[in-house]
Protein backbone atom coordinates (compact mmCIF):
# COMPACT_ATOMS: atom_id res chain seq x y z
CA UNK A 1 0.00 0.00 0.00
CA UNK A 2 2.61 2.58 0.89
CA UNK A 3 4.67 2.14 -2.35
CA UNK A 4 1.22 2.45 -4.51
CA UNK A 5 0.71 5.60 -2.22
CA UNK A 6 4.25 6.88 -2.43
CA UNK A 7 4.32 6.77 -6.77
CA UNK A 8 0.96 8.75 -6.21
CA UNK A 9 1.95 11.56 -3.81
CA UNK A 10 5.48 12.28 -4.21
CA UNK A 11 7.58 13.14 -7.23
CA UNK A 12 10.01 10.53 -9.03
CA UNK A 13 13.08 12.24 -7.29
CA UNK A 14 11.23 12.37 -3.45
CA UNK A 15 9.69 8.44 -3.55
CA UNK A 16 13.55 6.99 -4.93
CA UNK A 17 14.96 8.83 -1.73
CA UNK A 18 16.04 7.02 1.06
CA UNK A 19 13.62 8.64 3.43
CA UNK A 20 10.79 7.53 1.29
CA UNK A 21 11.40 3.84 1.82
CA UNK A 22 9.20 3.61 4.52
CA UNK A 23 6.57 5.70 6.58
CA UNK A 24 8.62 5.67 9.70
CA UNK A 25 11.45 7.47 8.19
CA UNK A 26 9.32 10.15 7.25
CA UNK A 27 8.29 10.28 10.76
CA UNK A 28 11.75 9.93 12.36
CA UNK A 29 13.09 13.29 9.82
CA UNK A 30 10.32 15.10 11.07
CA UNK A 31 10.45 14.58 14.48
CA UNK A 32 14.15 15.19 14.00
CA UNK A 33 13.36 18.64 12.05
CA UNK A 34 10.77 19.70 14.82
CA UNK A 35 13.00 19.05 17.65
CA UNK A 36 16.07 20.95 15.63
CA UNK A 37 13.73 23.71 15.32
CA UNK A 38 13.18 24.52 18.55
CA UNK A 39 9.56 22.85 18.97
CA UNK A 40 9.23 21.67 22.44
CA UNK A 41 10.03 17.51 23.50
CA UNK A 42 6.33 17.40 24.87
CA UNK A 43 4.92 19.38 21.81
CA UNK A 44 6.29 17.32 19.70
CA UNK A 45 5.27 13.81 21.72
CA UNK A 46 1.72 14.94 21.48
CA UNK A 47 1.52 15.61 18.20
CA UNK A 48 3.37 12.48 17.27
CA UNK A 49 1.30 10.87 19.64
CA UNK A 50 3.87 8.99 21.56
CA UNK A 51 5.43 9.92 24.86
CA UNK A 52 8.25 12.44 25.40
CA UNK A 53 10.47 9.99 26.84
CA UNK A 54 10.47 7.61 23.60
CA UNK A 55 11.82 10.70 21.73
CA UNK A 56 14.07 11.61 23.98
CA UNK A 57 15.65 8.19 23.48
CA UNK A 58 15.75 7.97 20.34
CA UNK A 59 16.62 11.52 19.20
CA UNK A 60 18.81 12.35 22.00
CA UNK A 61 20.85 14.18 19.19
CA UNK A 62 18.42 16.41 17.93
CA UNK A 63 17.78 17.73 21.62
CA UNK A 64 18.71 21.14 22.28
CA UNK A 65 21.84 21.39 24.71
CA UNK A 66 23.00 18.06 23.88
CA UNK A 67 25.24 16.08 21.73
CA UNK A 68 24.70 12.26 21.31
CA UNK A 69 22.81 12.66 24.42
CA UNK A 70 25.47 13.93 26.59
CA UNK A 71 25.18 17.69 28.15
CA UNK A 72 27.26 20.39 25.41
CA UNK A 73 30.72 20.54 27.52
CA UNK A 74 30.50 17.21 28.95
């Protein structure tokens, strides 16, 4: 379904890109994007419905003040 959906929606050039391959990775840039962008961790949980800590987790880099999930310094 997503590949018949993907040939629909997107242009040749955005469905062959790697973040295109499947849904989540779509997901994972933008939460990645919105946390870069200064959109709050709980903002972003609730409109990704999923819980701030899950993000936190897993996008520990894209956190403001931190690098690889270690406090800027440390």
């Amino acid at each position: 379904m997503w590949n018949e959906a993907r040939r629909k929606a997107l242009t040749p050039a955005q469905a062959s890109s790697p973040l295109a391959v499947i849904p989540y990775y779509l997901r994972h840039a933008c939460v990645s994007f919105w946390l870069r962008s200064g959109v709050s961790l709980a903002e972003t949980a609730r409109a990704h419905f999923t819980l701030a800590e899950l993000i936190a987790d897993t996008h520990d880099d894209s956190l403001p003040n931190t690098v690889g999930g270690s406090p800027k310094g440390s």
